[in-house]
C-alpha atoms as a PDB file:
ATOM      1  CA  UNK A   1       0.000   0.000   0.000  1.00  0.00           C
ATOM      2  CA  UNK A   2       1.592   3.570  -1.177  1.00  0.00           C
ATOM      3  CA  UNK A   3       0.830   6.372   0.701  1.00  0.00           C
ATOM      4  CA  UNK A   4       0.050   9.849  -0.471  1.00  0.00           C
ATOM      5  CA  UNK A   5       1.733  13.163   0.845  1.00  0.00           C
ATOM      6  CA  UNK A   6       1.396  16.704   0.253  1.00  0.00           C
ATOM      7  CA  UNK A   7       4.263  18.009  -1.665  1.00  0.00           C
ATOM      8  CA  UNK A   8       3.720  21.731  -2.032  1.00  0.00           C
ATOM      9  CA  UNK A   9       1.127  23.885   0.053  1.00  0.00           C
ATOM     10  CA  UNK A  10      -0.107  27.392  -0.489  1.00  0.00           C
ATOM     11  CA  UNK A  11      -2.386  29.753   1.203  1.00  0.00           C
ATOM     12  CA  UNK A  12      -4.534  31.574  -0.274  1.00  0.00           C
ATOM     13  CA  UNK A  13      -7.373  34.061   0.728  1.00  0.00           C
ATOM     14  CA  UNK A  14      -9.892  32.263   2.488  1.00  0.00           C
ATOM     15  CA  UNK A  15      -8.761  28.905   1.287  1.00  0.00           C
ATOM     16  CA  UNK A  16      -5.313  26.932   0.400  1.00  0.00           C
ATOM     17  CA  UNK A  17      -3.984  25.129  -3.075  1.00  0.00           C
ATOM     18  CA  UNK A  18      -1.996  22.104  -2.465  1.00  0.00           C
ATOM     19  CA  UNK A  19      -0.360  19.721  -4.682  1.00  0.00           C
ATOM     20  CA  UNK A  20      -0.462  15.832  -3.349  1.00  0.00           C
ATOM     21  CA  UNK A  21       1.617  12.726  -4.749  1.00  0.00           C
ATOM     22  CA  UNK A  22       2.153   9.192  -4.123  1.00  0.00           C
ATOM     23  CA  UNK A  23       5.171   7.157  -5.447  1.00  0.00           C
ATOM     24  CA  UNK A  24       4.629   3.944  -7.375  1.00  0.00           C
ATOM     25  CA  UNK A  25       6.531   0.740  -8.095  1.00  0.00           C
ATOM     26  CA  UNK A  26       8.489   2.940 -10.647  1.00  0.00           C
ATOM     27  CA  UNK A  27       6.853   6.699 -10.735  1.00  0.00           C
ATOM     28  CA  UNK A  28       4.680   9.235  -9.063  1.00  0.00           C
ATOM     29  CA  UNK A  29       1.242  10.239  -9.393  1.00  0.00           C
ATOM     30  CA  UNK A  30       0.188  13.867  -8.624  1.00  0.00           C
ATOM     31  CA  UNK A  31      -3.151  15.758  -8.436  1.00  0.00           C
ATOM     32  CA  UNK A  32      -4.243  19.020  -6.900  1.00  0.00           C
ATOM     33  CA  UNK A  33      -6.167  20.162  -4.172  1.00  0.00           C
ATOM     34  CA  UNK A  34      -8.292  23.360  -3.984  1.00  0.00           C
ATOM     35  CA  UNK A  35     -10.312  24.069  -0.618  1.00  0.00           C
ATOM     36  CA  UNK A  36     -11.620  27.441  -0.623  1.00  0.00           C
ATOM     37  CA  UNK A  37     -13.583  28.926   2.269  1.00  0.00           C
ATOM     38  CA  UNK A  38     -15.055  32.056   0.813  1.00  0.00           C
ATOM     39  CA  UNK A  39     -18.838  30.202   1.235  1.00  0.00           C
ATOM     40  CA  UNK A  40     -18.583  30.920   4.927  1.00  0.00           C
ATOM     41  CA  UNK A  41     -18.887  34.511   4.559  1.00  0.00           C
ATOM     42  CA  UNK A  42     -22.498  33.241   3.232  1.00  0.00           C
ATOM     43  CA  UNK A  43     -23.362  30.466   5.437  1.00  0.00           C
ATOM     44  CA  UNK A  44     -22.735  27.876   2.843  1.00  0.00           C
ATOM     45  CA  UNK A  45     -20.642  24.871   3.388  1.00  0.00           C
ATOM     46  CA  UNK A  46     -16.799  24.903   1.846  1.00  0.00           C
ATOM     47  CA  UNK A  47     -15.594  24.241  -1.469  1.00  0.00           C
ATOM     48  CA  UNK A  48     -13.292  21.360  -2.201  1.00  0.00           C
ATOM     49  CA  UNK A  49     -12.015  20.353  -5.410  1.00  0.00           C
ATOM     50  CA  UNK A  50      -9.973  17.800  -6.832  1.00  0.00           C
ATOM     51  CA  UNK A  51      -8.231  17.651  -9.954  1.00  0.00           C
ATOM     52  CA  UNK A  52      -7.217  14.541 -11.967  1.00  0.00           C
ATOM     53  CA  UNK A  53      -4.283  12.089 -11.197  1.00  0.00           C
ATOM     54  CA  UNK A  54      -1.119  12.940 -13.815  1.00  0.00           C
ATOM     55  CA  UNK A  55       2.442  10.945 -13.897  1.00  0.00           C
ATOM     56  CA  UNK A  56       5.165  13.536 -14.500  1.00  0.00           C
ATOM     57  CA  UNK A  57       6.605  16.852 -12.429  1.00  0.00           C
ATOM     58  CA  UNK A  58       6.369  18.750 -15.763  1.00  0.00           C
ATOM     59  CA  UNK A  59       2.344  17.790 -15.645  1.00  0.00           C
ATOM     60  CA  UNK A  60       2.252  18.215 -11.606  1.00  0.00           C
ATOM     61  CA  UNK A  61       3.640  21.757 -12.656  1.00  0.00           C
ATOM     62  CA  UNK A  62       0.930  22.274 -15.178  1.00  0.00           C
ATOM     63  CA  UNK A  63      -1.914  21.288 -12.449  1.00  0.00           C
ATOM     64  CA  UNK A  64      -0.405  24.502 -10.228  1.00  0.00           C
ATOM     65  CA  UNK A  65      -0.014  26.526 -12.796  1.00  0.00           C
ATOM     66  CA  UNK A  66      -4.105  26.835 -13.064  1.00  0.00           C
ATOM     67  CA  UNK A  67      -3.120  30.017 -10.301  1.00  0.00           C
ATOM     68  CA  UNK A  68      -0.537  31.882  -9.896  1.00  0.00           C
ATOM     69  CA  UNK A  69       0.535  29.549  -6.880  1.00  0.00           C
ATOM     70  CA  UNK A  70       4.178  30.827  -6.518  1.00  0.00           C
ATOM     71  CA  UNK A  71       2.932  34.428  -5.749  1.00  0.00           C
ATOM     72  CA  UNK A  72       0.903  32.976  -2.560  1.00  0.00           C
ATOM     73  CA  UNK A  73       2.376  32.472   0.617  1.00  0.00           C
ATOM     74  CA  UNK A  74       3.752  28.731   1.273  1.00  0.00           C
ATOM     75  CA  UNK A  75       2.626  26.739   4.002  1.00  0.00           C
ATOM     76  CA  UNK A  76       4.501  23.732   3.454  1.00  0.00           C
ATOM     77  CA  UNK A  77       7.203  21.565   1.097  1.00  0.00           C
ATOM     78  CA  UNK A  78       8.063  18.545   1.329  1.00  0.00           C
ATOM     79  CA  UNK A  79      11.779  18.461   2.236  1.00  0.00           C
ATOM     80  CA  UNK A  80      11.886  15.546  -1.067  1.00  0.00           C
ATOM     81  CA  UNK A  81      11.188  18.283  -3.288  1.00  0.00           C
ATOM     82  CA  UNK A  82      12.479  21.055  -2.134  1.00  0.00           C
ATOM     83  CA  UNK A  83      14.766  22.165  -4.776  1.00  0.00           C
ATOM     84  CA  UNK A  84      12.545  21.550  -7.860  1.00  0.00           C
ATOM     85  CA  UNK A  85      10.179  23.891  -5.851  1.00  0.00           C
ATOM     86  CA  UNK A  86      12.373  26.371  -5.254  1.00  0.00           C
ATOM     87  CA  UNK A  87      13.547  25.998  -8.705  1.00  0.00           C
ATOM     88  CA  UNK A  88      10.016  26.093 -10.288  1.00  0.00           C
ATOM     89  CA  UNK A  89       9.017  29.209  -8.490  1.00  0.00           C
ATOM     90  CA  UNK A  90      12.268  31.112  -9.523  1.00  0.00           C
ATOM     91  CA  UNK A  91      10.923  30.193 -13.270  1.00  0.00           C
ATOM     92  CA  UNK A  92       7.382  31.871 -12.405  1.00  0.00           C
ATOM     93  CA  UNK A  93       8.931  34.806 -10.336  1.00  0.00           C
ATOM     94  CA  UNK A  94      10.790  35.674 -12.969  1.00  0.00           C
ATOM     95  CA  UNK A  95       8.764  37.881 -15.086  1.00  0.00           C
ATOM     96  CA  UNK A  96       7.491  39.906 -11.970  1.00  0.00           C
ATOM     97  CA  UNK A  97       8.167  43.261 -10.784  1.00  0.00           C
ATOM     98  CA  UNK A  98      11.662  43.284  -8.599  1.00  0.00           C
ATOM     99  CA  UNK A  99       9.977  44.422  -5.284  1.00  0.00           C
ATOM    100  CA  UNK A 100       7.330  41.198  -5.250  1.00  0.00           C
ATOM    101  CA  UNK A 101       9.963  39.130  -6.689  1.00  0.00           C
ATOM    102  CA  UNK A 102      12.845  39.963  -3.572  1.00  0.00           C
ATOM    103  CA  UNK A 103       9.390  39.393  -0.969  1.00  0.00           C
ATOM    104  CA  UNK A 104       7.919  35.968  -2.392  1.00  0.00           C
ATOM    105  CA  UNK A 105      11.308  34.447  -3.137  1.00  0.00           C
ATOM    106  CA  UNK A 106      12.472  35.147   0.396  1.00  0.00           C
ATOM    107  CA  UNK A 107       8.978  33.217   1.831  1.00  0.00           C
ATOM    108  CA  UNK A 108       9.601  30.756  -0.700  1.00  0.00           C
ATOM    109  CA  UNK A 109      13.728  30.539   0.713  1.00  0.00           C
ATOM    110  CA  UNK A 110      12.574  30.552   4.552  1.00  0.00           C
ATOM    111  CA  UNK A 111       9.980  27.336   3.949  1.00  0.00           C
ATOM    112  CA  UNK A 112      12.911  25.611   1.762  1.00  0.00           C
ATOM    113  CA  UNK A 113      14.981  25.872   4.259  1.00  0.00           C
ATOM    114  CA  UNK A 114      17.355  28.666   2.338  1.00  0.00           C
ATOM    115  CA  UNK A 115      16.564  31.753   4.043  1.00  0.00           C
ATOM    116  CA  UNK A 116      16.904  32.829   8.101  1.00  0.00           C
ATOM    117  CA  UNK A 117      14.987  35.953   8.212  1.00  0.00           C
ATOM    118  CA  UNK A 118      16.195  35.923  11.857  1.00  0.00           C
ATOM    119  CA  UNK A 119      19.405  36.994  11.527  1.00  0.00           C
ATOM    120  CA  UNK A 120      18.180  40.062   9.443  1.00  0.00           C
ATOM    121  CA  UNK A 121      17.444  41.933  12.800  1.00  0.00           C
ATOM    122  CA  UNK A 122      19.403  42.410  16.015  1.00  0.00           C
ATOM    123  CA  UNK A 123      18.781  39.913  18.628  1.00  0.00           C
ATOM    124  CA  UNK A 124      17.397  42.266  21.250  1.00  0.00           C
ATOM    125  CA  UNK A 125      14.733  43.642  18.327  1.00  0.00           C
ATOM    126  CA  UNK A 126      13.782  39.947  17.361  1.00  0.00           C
ATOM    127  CA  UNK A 127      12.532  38.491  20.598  1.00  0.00           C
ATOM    128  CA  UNK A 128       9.660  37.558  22.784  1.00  0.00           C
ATOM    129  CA  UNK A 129       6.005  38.375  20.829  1.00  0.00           C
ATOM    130  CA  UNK A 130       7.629  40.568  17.649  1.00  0.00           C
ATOM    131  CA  UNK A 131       9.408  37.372  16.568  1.00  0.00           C
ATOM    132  CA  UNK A 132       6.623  35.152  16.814  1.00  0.00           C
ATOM    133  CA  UNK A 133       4.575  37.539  15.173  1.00  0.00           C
ATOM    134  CA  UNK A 134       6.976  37.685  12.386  1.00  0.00           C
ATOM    135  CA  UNK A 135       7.697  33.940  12.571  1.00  0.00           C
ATOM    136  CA  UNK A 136       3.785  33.796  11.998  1.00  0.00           C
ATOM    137  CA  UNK A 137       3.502  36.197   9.051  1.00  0.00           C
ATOM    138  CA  UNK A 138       5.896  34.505   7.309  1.00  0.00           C
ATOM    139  CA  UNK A 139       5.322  30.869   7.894  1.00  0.00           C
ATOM    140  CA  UNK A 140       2.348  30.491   5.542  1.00  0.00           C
ATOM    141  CA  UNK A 141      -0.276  29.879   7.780  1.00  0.00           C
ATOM    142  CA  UNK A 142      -1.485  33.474   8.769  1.00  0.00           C
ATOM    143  CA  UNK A 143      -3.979  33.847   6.780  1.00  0.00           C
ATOM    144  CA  UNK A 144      -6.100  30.551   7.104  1.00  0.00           C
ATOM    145  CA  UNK A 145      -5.545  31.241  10.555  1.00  0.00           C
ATOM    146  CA  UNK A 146      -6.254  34.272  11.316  1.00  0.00           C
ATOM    147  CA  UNK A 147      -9.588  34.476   9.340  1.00  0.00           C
ATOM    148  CA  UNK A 148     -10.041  30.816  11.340  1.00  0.00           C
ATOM    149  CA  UNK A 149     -10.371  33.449  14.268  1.00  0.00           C
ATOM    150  CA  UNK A 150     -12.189  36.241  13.618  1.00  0.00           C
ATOM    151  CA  UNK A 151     -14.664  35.323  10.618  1.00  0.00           C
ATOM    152  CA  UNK A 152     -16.948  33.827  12.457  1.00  0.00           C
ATOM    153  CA  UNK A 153     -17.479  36.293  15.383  1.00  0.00           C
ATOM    154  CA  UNK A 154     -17.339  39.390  13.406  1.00  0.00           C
ATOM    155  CA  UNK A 155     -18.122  38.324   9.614  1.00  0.00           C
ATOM    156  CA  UNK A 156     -13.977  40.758   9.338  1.00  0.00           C
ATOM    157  CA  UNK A 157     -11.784  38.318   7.150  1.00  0.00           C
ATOM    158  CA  UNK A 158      -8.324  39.648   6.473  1.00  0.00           C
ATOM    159  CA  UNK A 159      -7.158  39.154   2.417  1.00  0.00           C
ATOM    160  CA  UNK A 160      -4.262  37.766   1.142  1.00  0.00           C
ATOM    161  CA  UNK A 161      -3.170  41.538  -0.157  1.00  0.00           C
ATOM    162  CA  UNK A 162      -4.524  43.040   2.413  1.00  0.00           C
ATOM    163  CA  UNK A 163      -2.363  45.780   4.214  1.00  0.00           C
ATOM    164  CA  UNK A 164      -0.413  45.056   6.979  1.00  0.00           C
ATOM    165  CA  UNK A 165       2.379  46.452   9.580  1.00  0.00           C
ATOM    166  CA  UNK A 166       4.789  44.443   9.958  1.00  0.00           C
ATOM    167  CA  UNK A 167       4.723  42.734   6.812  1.00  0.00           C
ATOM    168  CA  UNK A 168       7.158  39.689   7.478  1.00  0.00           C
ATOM    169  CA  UNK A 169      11.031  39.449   8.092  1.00  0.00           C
ATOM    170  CA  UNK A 170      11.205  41.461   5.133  1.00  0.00           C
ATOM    171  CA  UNK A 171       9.486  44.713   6.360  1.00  0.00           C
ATOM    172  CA  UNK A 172       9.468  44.654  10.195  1.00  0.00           C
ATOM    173  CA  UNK A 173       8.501  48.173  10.727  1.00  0.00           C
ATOM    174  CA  UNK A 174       5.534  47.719  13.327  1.00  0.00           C
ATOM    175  CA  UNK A 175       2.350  50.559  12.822  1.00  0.00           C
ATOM    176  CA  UNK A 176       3.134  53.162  15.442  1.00  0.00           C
ATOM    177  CA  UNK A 177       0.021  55.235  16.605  1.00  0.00           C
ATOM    178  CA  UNK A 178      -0.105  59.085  15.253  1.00  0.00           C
ATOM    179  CA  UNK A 179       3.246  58.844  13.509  1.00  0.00           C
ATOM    180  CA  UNK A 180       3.784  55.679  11.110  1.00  0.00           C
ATOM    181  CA  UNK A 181       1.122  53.624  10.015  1.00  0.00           C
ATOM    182  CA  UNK A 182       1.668  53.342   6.695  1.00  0.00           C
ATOM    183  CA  UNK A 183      -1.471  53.040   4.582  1.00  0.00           C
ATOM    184  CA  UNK A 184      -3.445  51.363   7.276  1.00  0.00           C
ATOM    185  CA  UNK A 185      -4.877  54.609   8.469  1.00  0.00           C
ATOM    186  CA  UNK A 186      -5.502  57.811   7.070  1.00  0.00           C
ATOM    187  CA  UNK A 187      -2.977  60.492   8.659  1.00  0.00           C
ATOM    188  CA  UNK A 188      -6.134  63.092   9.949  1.00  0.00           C
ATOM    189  CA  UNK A 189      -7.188  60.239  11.751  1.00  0.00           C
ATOM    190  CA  UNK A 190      -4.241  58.613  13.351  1.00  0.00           C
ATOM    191  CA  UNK A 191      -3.601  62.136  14.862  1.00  0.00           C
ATOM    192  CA  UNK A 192      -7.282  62.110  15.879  1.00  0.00           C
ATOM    193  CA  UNK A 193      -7.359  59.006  17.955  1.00  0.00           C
ATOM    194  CA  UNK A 194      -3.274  60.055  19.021  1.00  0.00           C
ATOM    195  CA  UNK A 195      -4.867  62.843  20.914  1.00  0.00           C
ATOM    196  CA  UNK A 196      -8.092  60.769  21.872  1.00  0.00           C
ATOM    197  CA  UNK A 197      -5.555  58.239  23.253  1.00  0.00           C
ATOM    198  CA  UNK A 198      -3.214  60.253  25.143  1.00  0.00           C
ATOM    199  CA  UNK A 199      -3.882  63.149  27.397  1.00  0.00           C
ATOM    200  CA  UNK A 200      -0.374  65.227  26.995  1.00  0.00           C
ATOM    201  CA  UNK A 201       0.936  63.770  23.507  1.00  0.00           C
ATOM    202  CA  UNK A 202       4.129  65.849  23.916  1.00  0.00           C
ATOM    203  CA  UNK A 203       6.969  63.654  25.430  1.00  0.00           C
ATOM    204  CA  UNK A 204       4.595  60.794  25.566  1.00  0.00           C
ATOM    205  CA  UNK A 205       5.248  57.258  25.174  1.00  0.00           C
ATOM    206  CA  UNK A 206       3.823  56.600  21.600  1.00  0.00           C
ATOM    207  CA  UNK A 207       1.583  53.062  21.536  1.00  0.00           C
ATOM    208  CA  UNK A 208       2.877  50.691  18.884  1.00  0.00           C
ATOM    209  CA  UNK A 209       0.920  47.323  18.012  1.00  0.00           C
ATOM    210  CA  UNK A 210       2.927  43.837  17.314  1.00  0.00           C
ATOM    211  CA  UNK A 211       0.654  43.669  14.289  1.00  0.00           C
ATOM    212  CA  UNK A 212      -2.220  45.734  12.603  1.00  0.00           C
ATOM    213  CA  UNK A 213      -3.961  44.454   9.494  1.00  0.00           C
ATOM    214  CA  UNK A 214      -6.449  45.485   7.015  1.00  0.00           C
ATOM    215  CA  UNK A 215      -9.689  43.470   7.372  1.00  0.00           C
ATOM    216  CA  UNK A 216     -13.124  43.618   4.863  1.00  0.00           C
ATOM    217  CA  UNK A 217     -16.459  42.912   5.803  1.00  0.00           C
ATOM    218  CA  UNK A 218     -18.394  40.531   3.443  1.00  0.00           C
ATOM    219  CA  UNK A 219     -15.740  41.583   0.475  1.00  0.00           C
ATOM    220  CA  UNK A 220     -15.989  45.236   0.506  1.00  0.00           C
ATOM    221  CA  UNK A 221     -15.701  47.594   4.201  1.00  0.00           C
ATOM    222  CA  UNK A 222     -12.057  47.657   4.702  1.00  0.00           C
ATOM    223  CA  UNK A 223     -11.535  47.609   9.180  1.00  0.00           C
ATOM    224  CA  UNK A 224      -8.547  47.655  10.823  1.00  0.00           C
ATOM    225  CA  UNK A 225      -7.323  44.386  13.135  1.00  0.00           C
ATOM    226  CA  UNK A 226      -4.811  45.427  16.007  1.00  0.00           C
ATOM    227  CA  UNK A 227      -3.084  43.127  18.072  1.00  0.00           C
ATOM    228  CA  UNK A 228      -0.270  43.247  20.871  1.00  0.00           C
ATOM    229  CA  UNK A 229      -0.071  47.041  21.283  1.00  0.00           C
ATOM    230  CA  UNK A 230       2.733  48.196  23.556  1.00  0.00           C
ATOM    231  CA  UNK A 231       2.882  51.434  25.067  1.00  0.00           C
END
């Protein structure tokens, strides 16, 4: 009896694409997995699809290549195929724009096993919650999981492309309250709620959150999901 493993996972908003395979007598059969979550926001049960078996990594390739899979975040790769991962999502990366290039090929690195994002920061600045948050962000599984914890409470889900402070081990600037916040709120209101929040704002101890993301409500009422803040 072969068994059947998952050689390649992605996450996606709302949903995840893997790639499965089992190894034969002499080859390897692949197919594709699509489970996609977006129903919930409805009330409807989940979507799971499953494509057909093929016999070669060139066809395996072709099954992934339905999406742009190597632009979405990886959860998981089998330590087997590692390199012809890595090597497959160089080929697709390719042809994108430098900045998204540098920031999915490092993801892709870090879950291959090429990449420690945790030597890109001081060790004093990487510790405690910020590197677990950052660990999190760029381990794949943040957005499944995330939405897994707020969706059904407060019908928020937080998209793949969503804005967010910090971004990863890439971008570990954390939103800072009335000063930088990137694009996650609008610079009349951070210095709205700054003086809401603080009494004398001069010489005060600016909050800062471990991690604030852009959230939508049913697809289209963008929110804003803070976490950790630290005064």
């Amino acid at each position: 009896m072969y068994k059947s493993k998952v050689i390649v996972k992605v996450g996606v908003e709302l949903g995840s694409i893997a790639l499965h395979g089992m190894q034969a007598e002499r080859d390897w059969k692949f197919w594709r997995e699509v489970n996609d979550q977006t129903p919930d926001l409805l009330d409807e049960e989940p979507i799971h699809t499953k494509s057909a078996t093929v016999d070669t990594w060139a066809a395996a390739l072709e099954l992934l290549d339905k999406y742009p899979w190597a632009t979405f975040y990886p959860v998981f790769v089998d330590p087997d195929f590692k390199q012809e991962i890595l090597d497959a999502v160089k080929e697709r990366l390719k042809d994108d724009s430098e900045t998204s290039q540098s920031e999915s090929l490092k993801r892709w690195r870090a879950v291959c096993g090429r990449g420690d994002y945790s030597k890109m920061l001081a060790q004093n600045r990487a510790a405690g919650s910020r590197m677990h948050v950052l660990d999190w962000l760029d381990g794949g599984l943040f957005i499944p999981s995330i939405n897994e914890m707020i969706l059904r409470p407060t019908e928020f889900f937080v998209p793949q492309s969503g804005k967010r402070m910090p971004k990863g081990w890439h971008d570990t600037n954390e939103a800072l309250l009335g000063k930088r916040c990137g694009s996650l709120i609008d610079d009349d209101l951070n210095a709205t709620i700054l003086t809401w929040w603080l009494v004398n704002v001069r010489g005060a101890n600016v909050p800062n959150w471990d991690l604030a993301c852009e959230a939508l409500y049913h697809g289209n009422r963008p929110a804003l999901v803070p976490g950790g803040e630290k005064g």
